[in-house]
N, C-alpha and C. Protein backbone atom coordinates (compact mmCIF):
# COMPACT_ATOMS: atom_id res chain seq x y z
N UNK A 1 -1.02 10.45 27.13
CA UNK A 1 -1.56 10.84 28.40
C UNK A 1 -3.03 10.42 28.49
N UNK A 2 -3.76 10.39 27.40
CA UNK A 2 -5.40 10.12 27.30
C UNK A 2 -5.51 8.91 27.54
N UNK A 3 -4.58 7.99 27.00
CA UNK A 3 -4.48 6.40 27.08
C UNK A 3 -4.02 6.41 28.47
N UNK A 4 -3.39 6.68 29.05
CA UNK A 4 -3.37 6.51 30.67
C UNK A 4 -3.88 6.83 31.87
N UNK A 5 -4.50 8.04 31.25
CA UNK A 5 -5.98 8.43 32.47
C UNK A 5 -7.30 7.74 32.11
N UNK A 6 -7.18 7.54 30.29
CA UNK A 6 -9.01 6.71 30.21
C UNK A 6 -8.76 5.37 30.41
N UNK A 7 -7.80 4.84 29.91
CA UNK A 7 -8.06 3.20 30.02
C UNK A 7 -6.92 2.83 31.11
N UNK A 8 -6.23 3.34 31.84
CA UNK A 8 -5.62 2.67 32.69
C UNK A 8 -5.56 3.32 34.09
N UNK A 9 -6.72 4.58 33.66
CA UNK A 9 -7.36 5.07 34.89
C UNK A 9 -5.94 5.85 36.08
N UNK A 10 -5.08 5.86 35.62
CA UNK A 10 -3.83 6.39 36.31
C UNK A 10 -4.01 8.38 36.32
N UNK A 11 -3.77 8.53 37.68
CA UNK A 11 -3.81 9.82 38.24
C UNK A 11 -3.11 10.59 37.02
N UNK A 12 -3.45 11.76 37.08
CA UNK A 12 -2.50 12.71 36.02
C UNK A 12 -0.89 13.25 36.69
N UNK A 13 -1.46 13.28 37.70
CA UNK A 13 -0.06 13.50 38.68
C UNK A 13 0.83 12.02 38.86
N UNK A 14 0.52 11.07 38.88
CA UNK A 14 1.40 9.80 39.12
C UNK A 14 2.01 9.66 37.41
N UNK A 15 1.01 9.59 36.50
CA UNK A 15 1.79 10.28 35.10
C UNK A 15 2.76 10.92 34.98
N UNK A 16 2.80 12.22 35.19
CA UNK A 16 3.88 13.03 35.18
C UNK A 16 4.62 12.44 35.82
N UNK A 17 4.98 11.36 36.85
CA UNK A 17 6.12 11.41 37.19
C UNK A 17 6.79 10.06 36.78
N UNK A 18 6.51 9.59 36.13
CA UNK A 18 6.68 8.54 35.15
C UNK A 18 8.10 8.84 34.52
N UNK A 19 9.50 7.51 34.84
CA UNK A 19 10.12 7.97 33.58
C UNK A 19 9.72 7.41 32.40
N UNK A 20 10.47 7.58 31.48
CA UNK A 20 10.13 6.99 30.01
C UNK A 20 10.49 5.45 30.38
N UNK A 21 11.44 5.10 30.90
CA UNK A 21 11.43 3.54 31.13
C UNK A 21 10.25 3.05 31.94
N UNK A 22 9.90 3.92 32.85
CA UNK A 22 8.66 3.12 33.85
C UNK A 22 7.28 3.08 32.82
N UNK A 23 7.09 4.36 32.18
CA UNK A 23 6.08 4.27 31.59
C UNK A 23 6.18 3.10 29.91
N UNK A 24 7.07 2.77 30.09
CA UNK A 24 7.73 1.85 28.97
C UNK A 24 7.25 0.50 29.89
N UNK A 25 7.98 0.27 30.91
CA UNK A 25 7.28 -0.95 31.19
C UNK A 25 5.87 -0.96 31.72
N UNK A 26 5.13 0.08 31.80
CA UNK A 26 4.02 -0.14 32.19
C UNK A 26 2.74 -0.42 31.20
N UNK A 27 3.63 0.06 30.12
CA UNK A 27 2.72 -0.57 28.35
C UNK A 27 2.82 -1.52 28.28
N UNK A 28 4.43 -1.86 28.72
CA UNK A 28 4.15 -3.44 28.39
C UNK A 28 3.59 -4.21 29.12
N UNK A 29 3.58 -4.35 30.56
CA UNK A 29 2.83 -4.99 31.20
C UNK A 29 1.20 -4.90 30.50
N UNK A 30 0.64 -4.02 30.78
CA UNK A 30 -0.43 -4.00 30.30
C UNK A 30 -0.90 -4.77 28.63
N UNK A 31 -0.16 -4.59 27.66
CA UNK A 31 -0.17 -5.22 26.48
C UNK A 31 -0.22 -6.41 27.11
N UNK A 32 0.94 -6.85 27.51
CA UNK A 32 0.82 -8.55 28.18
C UNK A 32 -0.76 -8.95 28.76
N UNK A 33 -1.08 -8.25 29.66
CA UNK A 33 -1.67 -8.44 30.47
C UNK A 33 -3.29 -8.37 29.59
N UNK A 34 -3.54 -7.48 28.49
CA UNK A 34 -4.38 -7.99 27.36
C UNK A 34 -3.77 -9.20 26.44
N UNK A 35 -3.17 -9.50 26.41
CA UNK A 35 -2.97 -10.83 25.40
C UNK A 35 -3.59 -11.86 26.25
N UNK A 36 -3.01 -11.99 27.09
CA UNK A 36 -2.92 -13.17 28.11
C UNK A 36 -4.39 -13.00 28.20
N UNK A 37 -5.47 -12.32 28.64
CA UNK A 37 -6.83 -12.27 28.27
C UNK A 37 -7.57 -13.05 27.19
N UNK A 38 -7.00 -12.10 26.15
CA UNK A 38 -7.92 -13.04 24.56
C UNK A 38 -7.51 -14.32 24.53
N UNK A 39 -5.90 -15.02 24.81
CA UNK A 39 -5.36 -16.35 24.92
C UNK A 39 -6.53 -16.69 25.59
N UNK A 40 -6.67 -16.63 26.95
CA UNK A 40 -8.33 -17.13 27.81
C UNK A 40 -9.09 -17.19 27.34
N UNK A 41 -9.43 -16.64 26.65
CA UNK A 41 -10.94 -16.80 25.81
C UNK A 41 -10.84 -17.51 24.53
N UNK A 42 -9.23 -17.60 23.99
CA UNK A 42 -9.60 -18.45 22.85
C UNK A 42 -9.50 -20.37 23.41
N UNK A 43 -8.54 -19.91 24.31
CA UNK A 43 -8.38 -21.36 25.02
C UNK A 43 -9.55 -21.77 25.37
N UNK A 44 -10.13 -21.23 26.31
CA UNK A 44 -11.68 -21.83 26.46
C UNK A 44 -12.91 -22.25 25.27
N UNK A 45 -12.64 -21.39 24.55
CA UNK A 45 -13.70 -21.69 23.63
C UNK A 45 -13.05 -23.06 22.50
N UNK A 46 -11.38 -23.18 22.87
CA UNK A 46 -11.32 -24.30 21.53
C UNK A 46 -11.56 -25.79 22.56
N UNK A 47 -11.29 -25.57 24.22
CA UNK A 47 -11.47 -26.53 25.06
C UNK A 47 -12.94 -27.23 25.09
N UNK A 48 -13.71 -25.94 25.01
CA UNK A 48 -15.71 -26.72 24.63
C UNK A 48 -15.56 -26.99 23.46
N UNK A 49 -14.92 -26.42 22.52
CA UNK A 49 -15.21 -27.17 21.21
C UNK A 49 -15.09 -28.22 21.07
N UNK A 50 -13.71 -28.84 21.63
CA UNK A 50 -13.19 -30.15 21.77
C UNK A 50 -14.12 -31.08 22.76
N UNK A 51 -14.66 -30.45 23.65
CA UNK A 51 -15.46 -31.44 24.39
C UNK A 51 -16.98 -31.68 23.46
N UNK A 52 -17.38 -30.66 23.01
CA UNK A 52 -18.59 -30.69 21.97
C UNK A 52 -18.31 -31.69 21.02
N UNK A 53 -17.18 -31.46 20.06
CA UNK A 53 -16.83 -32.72 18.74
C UNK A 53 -16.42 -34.46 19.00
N UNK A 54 -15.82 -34.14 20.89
CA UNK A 54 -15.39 -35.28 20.99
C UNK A 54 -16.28 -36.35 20.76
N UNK A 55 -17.40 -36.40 20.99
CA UNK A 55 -18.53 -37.46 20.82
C UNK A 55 -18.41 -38.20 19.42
N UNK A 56 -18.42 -37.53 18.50
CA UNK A 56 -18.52 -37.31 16.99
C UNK A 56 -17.28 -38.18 16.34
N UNK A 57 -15.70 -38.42 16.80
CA UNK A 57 -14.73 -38.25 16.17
C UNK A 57 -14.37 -39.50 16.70
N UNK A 58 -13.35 -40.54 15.98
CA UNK A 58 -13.24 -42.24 16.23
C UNK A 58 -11.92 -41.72 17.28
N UNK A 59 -11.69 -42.20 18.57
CA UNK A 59 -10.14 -41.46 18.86
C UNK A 59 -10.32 -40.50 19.74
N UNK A 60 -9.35 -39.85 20.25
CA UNK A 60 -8.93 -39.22 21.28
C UNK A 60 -8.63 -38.01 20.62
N UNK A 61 -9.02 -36.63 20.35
CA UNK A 61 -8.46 -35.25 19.59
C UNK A 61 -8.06 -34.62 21.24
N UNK A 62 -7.05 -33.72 20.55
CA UNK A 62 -6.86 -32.59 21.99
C UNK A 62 -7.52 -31.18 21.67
N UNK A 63 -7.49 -29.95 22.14
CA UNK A 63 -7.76 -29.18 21.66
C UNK A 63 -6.70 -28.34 20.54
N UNK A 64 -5.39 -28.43 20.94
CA UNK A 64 -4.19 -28.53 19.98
C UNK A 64 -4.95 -29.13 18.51
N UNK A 65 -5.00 -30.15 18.43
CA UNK A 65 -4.74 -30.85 16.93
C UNK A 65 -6.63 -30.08 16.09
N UNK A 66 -7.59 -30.01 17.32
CA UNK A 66 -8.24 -29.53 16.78
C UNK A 66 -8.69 -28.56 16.01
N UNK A 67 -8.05 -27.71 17.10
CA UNK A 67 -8.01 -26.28 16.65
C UNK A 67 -6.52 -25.21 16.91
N UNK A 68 -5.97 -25.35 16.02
CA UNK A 68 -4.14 -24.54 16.39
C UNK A 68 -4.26 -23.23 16.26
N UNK A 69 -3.63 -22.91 17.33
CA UNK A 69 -3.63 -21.15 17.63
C UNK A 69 -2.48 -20.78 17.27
N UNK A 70 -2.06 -19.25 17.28
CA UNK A 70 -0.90 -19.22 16.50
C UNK A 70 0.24 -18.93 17.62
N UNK A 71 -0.16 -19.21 19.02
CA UNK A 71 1.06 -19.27 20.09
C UNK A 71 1.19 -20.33 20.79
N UNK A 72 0.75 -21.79 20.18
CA UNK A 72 0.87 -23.22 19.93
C UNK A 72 2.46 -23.35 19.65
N UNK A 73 3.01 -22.94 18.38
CA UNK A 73 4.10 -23.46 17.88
C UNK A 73 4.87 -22.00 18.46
N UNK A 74 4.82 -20.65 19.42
CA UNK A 74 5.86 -20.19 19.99
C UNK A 74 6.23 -20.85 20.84
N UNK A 75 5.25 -21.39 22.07
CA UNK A 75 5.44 -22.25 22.72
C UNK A 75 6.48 -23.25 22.52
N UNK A 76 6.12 -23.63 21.66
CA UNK A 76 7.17 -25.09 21.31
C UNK A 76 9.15 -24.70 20.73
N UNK A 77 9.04 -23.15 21.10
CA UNK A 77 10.24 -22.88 20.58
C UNK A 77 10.46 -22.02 18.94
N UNK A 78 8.71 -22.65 18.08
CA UNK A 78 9.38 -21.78 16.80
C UNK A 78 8.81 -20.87 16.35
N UNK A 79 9.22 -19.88 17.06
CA UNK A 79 8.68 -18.15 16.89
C UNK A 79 9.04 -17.66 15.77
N UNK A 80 8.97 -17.45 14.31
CA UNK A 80 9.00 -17.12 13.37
C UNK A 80 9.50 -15.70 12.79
N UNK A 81 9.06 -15.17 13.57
CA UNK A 81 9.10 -13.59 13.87
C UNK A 81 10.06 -13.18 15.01
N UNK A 82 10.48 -12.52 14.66
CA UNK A 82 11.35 -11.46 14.97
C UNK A 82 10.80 -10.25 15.74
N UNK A 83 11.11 -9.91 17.38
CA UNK A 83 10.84 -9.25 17.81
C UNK A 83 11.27 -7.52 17.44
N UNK A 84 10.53 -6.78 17.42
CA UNK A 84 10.59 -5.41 17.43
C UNK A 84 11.92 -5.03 17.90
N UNK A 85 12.87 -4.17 17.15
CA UNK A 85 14.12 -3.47 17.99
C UNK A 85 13.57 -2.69 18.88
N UNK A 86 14.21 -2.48 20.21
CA UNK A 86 13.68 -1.91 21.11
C UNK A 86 14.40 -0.37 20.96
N UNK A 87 13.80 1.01 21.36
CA UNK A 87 14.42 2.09 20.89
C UNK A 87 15.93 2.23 22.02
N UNK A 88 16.92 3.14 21.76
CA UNK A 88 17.88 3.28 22.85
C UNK A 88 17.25 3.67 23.56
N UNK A 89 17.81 4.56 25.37
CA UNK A 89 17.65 4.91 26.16
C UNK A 89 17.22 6.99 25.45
N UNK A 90 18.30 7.62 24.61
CA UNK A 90 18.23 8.68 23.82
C UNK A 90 17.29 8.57 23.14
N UNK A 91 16.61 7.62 22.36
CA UNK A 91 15.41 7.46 21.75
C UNK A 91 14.39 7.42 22.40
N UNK A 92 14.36 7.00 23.33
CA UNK A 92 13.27 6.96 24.12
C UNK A 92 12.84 8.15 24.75
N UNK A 93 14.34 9.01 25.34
CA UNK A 93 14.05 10.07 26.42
C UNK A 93 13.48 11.24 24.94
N UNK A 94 13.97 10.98 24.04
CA UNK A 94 13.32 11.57 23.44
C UNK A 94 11.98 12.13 22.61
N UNK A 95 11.85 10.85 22.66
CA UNK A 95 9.83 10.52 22.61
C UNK A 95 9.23 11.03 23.43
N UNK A 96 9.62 10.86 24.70
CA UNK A 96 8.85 10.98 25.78
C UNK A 96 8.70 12.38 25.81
N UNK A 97 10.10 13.27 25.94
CA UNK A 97 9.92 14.46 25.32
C UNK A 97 9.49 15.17 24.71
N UNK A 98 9.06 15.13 23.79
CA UNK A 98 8.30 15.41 22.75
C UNK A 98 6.95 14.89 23.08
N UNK A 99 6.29 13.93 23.36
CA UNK A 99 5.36 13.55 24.08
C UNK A 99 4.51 14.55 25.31
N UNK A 100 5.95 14.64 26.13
CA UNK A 100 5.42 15.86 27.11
C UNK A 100 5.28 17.55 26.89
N UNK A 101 6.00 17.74 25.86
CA UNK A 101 5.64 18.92 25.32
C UNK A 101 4.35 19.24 24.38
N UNK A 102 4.04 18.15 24.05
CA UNK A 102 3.37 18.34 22.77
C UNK A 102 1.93 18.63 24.00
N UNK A 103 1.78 17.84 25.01
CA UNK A 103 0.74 17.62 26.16
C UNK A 103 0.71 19.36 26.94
N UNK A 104 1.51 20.06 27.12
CA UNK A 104 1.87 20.94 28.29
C UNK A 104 1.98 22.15 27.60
């Protein structure tokens, strides 16, 4: 509940009425929605790098070969890792449960 009124600034009343699936996808959006952030900032900073070294280097570098990030090769298909099992629907209502009691 603290994580959703301080950092995502959401009413205490629109909270409560949250199911466990809405408030399930609304982590995730948000998680996404920080990744996709730091990706921006690392992209940019390996894009000046590459324009900074290009002077320097015999050839054509991209920012790829320069500098590889580690969602370079998901991109390309080879995700290594194994996503998280997601909990059931009973697992979940039950978190949440417990969640809201532990709050109330």
């Amino acid at each position: 509940m603290a994580w959703a009124i301080g950092v995502l600034h959401m009413p205490l009343a629109e909270w409560q009425t949250l199911t466990p699936d809405e408030w399930q996808a609304v982590c995730r959006a948000w998680a996404d929605h920080a990744e996709a952030l730091q990706h921006d900032k690392w992209e940019r900073m390996r894009l000046l790098a590459t324009i900074s070294v290009q002077p320097h280097v015999k050839g054509r570098i991209t920012p790829a070969t320069l500098l590889p990030l580690p969602w370079d090769t998901k991109a390309r298909g080879k995700n290594e890792t194994a996503p998280a099992p997601q909990p059931t629907k009973e697992e979940a209502r039950a978190r949440f449960a417990a969640l809201v009691a532990g709050v109330g």
